[in-house]
PDB file of N, CA and C in Angstrom:
ATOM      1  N   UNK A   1     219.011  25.741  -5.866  1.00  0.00           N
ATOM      2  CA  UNK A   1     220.047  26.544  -6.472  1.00  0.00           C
ATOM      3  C   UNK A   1     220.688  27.464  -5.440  1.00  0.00           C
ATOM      4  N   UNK A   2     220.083  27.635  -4.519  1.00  0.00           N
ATOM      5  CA  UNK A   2     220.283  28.798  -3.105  1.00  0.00           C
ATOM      6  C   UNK A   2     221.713  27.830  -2.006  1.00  0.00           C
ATOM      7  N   UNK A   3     221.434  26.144  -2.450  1.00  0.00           N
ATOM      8  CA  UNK A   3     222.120  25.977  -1.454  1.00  0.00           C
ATOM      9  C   UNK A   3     223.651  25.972  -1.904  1.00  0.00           C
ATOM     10  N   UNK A   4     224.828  26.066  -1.101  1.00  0.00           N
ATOM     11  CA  UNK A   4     225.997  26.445  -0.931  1.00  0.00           C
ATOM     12  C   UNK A   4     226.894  25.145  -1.679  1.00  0.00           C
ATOM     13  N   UNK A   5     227.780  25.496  -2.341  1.00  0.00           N
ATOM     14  CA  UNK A   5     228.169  24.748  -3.877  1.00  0.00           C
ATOM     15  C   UNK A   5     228.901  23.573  -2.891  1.00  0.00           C
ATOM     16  N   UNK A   6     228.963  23.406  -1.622  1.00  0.00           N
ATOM     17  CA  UNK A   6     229.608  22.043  -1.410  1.00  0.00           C
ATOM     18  C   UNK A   6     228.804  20.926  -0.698  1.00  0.00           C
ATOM     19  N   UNK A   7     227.678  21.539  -0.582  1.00  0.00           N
ATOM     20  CA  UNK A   7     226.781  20.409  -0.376  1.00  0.00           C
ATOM     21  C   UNK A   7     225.878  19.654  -1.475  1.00  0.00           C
ATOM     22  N   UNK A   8     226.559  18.352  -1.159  1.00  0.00           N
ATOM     23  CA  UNK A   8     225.439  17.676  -2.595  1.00  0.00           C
ATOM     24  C   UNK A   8     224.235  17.426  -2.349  1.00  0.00           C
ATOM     25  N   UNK A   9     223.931  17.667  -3.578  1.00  0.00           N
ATOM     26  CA  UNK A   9     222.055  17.484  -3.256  1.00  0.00           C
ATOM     27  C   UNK A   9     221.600  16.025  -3.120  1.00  0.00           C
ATOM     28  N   UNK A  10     220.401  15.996  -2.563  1.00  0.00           N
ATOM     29  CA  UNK A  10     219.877  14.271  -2.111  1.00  0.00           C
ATOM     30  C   UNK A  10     220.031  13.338  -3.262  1.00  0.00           C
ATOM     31  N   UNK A  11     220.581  12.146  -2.785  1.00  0.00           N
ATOM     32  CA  UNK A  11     220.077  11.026  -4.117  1.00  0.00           C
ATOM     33  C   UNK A  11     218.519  10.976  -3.797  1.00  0.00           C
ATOM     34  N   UNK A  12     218.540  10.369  -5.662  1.00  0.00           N
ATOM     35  CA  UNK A  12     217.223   9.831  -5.201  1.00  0.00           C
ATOM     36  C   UNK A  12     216.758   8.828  -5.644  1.00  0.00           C
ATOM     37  N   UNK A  13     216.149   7.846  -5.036  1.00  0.00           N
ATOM     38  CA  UNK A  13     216.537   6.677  -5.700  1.00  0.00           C
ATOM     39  C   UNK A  13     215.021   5.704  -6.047  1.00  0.00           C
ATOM     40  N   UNK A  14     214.791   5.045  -6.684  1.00  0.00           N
ATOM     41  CA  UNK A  14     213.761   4.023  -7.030  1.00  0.00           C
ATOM     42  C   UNK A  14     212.728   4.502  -7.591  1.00  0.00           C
ATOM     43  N   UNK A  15     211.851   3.912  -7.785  1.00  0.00           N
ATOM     44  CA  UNK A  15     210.798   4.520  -9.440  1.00  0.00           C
ATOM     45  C   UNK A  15     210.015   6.286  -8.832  1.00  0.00           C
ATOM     46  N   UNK A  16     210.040   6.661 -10.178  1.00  0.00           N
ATOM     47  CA  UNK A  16     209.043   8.156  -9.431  1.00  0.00           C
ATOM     48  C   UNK A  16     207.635   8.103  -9.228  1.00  0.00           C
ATOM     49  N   UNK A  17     207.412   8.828  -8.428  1.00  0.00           N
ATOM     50  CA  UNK A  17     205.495   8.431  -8.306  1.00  0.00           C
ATOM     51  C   UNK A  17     204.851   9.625  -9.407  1.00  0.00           C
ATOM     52  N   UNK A  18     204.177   9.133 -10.003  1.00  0.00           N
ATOM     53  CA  UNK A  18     203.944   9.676 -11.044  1.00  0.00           C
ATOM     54  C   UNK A  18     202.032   9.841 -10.797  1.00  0.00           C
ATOM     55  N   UNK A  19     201.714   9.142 -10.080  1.00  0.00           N
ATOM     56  CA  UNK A  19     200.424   8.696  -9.381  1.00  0.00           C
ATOM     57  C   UNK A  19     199.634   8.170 -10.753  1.00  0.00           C
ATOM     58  N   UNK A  20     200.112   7.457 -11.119  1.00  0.00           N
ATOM     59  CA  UNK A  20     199.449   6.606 -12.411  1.00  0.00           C
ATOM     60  C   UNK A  20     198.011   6.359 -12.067  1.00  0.00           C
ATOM     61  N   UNK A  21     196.945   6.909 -12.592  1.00  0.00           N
ATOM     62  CA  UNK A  21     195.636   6.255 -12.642  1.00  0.00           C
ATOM     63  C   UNK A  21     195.421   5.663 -13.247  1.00  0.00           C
ATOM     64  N   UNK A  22     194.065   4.675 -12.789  1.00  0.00           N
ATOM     65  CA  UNK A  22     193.774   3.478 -13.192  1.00  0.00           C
ATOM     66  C   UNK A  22     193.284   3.712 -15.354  1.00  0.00           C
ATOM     67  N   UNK A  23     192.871   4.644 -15.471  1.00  0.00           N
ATOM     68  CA  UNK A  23     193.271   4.856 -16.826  1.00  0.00           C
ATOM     69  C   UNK A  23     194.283   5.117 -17.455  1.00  0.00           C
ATOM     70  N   UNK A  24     195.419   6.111 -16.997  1.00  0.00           N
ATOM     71  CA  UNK A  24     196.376   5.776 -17.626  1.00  0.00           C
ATOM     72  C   UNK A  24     196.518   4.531 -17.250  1.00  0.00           C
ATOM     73  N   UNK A  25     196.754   3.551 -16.719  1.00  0.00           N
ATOM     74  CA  UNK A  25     197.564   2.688 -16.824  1.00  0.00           C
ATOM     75  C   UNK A  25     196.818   1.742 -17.638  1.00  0.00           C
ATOM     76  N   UNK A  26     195.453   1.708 -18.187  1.00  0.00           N
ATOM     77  CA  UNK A  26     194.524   1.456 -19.276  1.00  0.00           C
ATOM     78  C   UNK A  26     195.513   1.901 -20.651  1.00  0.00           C
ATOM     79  N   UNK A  27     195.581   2.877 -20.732  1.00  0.00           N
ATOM     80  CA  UNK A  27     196.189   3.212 -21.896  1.00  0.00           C
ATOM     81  C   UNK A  27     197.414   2.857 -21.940  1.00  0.00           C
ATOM     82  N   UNK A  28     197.957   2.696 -21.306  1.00  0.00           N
ATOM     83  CA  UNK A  28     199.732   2.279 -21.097  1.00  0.00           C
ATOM     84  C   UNK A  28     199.681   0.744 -21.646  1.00  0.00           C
ATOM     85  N   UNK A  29     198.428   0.254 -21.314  1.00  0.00           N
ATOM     86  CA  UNK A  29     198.196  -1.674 -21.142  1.00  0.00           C
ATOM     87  C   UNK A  29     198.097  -1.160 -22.630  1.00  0.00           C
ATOM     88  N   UNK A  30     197.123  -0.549 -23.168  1.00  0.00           N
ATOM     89  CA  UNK A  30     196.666  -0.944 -24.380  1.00  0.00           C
ATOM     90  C   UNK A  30     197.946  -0.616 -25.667  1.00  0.00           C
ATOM     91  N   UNK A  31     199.244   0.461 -24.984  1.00  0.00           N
ATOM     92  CA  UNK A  31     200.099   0.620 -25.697  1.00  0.00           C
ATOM     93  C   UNK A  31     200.848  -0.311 -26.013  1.00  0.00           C
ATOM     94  N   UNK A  32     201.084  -0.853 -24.664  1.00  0.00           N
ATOM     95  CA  UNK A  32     201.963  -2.327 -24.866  1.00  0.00           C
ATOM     96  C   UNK A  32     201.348  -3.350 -25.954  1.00  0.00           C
ATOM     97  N   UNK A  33     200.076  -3.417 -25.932  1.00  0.00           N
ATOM     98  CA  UNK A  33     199.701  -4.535 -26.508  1.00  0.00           C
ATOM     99  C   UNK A  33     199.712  -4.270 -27.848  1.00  0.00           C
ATOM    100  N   UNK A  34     199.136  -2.965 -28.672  1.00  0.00           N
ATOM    101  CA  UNK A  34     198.632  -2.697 -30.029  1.00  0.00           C
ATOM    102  C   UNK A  34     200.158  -1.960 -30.765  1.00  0.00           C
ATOM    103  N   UNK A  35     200.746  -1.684 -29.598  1.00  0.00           N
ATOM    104  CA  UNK A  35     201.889  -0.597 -29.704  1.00  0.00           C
ATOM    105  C   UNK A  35     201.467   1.018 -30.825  1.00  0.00           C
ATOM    106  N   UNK A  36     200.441   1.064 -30.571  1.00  0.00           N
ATOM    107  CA  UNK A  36     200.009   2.325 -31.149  1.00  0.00           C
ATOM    108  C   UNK A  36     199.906   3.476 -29.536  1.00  0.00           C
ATOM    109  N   UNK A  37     200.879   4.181 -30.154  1.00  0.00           N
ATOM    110  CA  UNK A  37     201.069   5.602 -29.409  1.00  0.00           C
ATOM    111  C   UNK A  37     199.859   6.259 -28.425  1.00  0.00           C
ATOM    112  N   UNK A  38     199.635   6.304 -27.737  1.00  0.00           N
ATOM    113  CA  UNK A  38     197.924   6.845 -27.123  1.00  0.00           C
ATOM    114  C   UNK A  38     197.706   8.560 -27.739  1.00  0.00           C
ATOM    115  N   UNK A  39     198.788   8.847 -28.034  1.00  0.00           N
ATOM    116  CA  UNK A  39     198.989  10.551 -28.306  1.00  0.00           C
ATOM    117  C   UNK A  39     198.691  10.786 -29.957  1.00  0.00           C
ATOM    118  N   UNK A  40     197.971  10.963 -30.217  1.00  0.00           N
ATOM    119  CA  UNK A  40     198.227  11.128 -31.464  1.00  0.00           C
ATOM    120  C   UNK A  40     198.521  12.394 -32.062  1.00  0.00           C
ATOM    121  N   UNK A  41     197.572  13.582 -31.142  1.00  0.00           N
ATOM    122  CA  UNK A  41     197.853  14.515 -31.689  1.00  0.00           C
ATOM    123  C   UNK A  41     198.814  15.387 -31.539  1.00  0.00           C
ATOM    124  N   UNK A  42     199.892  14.581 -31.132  1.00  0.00           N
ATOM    125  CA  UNK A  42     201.555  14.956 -31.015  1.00  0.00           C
ATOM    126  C   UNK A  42     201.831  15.091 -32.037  1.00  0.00           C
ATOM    127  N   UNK A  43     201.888  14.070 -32.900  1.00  0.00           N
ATOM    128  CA  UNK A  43     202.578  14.132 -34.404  1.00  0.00           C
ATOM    129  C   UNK A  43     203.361  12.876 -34.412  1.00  0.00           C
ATOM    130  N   UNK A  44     203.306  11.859 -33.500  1.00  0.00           N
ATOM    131  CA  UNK A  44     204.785  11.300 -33.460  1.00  0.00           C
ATOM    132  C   UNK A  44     204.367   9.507 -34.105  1.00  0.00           C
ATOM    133  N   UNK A  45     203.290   9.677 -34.196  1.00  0.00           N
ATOM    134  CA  UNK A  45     202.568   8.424 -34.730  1.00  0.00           C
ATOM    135  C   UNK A  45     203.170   7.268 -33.967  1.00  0.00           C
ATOM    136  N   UNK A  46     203.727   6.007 -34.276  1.00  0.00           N
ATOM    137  CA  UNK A  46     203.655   4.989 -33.727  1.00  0.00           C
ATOM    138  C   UNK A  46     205.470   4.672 -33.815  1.00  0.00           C
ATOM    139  N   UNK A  47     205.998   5.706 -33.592  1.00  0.00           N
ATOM    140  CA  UNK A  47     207.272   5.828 -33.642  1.00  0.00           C
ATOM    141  C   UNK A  47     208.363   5.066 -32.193  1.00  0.00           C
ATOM    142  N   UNK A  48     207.408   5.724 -30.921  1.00  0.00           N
ATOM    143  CA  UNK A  48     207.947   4.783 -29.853  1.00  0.00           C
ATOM    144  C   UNK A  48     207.485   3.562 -29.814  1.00  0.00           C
ATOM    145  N   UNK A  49     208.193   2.596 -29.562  1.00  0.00           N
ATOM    146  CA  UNK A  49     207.662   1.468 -29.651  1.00  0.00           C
ATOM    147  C   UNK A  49     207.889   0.765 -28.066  1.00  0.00           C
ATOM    148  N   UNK A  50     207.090   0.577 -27.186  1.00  0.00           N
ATOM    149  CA  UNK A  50     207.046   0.541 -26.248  1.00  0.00           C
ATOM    150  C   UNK A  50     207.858  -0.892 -26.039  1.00  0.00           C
ATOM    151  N   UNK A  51     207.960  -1.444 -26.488  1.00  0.00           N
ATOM    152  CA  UNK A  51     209.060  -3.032 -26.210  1.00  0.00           C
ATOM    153  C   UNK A  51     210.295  -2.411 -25.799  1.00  0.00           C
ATOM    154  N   UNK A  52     210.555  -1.179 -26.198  1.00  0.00           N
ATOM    155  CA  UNK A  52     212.027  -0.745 -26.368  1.00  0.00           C
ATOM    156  C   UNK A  52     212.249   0.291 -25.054  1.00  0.00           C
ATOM    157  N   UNK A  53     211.280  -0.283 -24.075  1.00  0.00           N
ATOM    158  CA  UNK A  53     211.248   0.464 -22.625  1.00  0.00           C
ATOM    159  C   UNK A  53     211.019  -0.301 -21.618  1.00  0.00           C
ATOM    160  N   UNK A  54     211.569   0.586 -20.339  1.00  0.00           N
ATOM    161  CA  UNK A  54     210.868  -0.053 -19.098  1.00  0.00           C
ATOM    162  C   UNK A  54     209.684   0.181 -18.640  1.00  0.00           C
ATOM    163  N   UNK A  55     208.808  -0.534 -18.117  1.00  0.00           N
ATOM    164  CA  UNK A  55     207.389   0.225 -17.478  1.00  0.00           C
ATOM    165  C   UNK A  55     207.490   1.550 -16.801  1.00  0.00           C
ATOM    166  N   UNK A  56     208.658   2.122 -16.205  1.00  0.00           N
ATOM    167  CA  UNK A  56     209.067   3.455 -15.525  1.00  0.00           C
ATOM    168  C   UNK A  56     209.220   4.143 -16.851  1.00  0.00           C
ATOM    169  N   UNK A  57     210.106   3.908 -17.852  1.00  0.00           N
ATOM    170  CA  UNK A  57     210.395   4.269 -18.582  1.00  0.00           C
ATOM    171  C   UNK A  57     208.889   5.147 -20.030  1.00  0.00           C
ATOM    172  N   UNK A  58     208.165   3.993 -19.786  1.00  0.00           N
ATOM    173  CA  UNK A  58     207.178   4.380 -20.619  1.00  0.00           C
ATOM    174  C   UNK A  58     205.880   4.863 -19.537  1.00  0.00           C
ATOM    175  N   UNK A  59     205.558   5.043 -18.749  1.00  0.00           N
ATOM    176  CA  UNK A  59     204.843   5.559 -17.490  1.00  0.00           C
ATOM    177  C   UNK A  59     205.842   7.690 -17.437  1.00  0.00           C
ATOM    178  N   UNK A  60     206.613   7.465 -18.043  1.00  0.00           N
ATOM    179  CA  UNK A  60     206.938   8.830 -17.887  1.00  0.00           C
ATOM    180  C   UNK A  60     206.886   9.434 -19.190  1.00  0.00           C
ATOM    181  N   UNK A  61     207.249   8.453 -20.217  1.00  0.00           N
ATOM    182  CA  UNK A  61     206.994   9.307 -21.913  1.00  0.00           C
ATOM    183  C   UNK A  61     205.663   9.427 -21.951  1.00  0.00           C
ATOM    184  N   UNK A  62     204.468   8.686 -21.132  1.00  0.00           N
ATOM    185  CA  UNK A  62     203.237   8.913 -20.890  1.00  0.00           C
ATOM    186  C   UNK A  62     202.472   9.787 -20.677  1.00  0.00           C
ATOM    187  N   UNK A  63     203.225   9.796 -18.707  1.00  0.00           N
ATOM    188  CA  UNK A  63     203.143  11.088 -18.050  1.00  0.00           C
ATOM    189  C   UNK A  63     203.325  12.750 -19.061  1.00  0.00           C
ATOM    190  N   UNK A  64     204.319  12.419 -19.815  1.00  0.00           N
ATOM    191  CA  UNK A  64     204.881  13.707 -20.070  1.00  0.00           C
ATOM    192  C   UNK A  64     204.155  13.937 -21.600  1.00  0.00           C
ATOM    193  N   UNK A  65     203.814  13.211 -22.254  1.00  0.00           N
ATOM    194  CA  UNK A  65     202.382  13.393 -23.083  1.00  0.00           C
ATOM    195  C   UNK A  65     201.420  13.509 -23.238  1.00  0.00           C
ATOM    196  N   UNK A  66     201.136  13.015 -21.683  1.00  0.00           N
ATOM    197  CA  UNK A  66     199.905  13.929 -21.192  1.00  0.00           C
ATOM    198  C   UNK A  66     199.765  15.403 -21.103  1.00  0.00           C
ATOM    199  N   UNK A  67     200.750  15.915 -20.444  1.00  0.00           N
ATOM    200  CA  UNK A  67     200.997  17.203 -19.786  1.00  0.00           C
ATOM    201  C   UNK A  67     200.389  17.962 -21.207  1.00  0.00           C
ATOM    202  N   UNK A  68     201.452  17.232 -22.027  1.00  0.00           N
ATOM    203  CA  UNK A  68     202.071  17.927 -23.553  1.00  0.00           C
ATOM    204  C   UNK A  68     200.560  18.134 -23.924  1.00  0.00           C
ATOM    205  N   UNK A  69     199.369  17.369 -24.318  1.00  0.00           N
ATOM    206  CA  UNK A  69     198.628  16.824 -24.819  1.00  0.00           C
ATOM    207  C   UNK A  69     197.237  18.121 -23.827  1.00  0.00           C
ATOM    208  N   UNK A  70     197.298  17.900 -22.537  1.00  0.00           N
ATOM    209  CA  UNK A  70     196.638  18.994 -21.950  1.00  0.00           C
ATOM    210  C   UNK A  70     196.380  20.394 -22.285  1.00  0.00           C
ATOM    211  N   UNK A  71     198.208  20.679 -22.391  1.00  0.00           N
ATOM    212  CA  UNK A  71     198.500  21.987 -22.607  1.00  0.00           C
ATOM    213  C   UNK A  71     198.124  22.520 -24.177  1.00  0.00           C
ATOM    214  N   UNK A  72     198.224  21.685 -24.830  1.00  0.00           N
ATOM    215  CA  UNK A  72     198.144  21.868 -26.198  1.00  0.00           C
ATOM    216  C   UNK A  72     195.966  22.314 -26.465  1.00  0.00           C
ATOM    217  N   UNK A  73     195.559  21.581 -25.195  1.00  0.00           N
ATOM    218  CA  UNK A  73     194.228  22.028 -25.326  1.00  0.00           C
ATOM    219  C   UNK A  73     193.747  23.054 -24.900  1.00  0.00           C
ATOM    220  N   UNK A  74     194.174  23.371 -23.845  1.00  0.00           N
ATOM    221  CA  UNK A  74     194.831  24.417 -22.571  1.00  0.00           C
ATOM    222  C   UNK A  74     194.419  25.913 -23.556  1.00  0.00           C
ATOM    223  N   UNK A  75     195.188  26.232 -23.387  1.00  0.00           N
ATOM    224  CA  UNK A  75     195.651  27.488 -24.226  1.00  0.00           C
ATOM    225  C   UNK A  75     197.236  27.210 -25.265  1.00  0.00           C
ATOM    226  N   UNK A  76     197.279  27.112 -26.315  1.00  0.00           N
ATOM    227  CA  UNK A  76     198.498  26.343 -27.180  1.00  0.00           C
ATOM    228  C   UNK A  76     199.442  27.729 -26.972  1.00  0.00           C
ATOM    229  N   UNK A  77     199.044  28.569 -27.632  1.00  0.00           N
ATOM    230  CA  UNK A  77     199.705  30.019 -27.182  1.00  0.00           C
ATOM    231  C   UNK A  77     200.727  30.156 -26.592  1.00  0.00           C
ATOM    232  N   UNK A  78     200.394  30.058 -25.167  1.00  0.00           N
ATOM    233  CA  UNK A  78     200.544  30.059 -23.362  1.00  0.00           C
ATOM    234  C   UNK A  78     201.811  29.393 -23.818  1.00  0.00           C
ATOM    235  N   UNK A  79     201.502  27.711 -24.260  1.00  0.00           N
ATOM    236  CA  UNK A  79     202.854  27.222 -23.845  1.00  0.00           C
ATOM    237  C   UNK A  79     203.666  26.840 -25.575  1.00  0.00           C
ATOM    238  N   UNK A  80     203.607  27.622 -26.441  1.00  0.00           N
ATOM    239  CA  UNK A  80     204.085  26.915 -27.807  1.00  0.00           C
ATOM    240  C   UNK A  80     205.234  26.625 -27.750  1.00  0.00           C
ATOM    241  N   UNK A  81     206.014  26.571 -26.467  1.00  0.00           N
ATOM    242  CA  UNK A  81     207.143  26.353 -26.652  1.00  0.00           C
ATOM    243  C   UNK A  81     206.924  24.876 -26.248  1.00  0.00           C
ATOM    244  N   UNK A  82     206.813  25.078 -24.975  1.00  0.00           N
ATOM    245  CA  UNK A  82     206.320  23.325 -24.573  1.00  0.00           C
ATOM    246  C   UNK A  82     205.851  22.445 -25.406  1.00  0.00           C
ATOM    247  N   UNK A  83     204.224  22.888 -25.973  1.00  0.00           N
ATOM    248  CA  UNK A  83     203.917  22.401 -26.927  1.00  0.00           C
ATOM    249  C   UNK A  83     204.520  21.794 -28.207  1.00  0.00           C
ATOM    250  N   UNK A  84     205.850  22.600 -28.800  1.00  0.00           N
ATOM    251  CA  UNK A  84     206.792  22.047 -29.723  1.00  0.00           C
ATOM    252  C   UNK A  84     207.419  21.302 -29.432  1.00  0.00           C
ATOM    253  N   UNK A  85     207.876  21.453 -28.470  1.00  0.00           N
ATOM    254  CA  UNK A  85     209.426  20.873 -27.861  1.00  0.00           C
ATOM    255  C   UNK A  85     208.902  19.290 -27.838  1.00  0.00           C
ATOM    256  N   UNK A  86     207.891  18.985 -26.877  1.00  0.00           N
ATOM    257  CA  UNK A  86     207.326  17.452 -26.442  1.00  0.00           C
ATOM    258  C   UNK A  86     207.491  17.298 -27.750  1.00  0.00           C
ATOM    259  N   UNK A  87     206.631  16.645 -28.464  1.00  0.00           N
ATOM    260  CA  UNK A  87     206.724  15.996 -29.539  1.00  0.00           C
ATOM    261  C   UNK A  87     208.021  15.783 -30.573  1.00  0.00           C
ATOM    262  N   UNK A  88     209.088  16.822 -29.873  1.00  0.00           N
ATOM    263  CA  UNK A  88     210.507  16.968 -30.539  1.00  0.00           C
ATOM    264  C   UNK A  88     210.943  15.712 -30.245  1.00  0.00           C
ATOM    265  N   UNK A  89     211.030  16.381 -28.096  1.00  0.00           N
ATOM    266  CA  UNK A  89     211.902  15.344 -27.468  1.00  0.00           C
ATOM    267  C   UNK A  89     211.340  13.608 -27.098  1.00  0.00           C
ATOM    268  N   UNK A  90     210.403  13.279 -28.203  1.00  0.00           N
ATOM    269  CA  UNK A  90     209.578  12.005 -27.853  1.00  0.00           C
ATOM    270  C   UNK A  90     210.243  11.583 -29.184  1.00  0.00           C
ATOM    271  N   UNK A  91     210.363  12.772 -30.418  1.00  0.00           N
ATOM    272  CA  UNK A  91     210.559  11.541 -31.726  1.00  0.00           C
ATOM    273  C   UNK A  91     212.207  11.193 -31.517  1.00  0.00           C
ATOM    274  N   UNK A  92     213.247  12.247 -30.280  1.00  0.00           N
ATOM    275  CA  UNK A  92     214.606  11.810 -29.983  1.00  0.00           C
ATOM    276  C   UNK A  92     214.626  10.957 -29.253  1.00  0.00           C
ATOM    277  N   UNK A  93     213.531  10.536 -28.843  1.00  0.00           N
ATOM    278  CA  UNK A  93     213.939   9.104 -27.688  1.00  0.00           C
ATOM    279  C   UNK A  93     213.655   7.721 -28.285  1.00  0.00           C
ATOM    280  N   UNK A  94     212.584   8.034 -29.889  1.00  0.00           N
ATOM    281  CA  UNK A  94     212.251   7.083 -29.981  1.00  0.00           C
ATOM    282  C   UNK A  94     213.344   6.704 -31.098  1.00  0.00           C
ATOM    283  N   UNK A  95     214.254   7.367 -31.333  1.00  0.00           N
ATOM    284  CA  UNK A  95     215.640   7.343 -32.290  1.00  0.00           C
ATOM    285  C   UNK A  95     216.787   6.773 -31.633  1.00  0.00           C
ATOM    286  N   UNK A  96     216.833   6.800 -30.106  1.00  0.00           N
ATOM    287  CA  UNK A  96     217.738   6.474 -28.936  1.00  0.00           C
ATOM    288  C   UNK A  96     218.139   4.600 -29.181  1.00  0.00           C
TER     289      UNK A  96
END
């Protein structure tokens, strides 16, 4: 945000490293296959349906349900905003 409004910022280009472990990517396999959500205690039940993604694509609604899913054990408090919001912005993607 510091740098000077006429320089554009870097592209960036090709999948993000997300450093997928060998369990998530257990659970990611098992989403594809059963298509039941790994999250449950989001709220969002079996609403994304993983056919309707790319492997990047669902490796990050993952990623980011994890976080959601941490924090929510975490201290819920701390982040109730976070905590709400994920499960918002997962049942708008799975409406997309």
């Amino acid at each position: 945000m510091d740098a000077p409004h006429d320089v554009a910022p870097p592209l960036v280009t090709g999948d993000p490293d997300l450093g997928t472990s060998p369990q998530d990517q257990l659970e990611l396999d098992r989403w594809v296959r059963s298509g039941e959500y790994p999250f449950p205690n989001l709220g969002i039940g079996n609403q994304l349906l993983p056919s309707r993604y790319t492997p990047t694509d669902l490796r990050l609604i993952h990623h980011i349900s994890s976080v959601a899913t941490q924090m929510q054990s975490a201290e819920p408090d701390k982040y109730s905003i976070w905590t709400k919001r994920v499960p918002m912005f997962a049942t708008l993607i799975s409406s997309s």
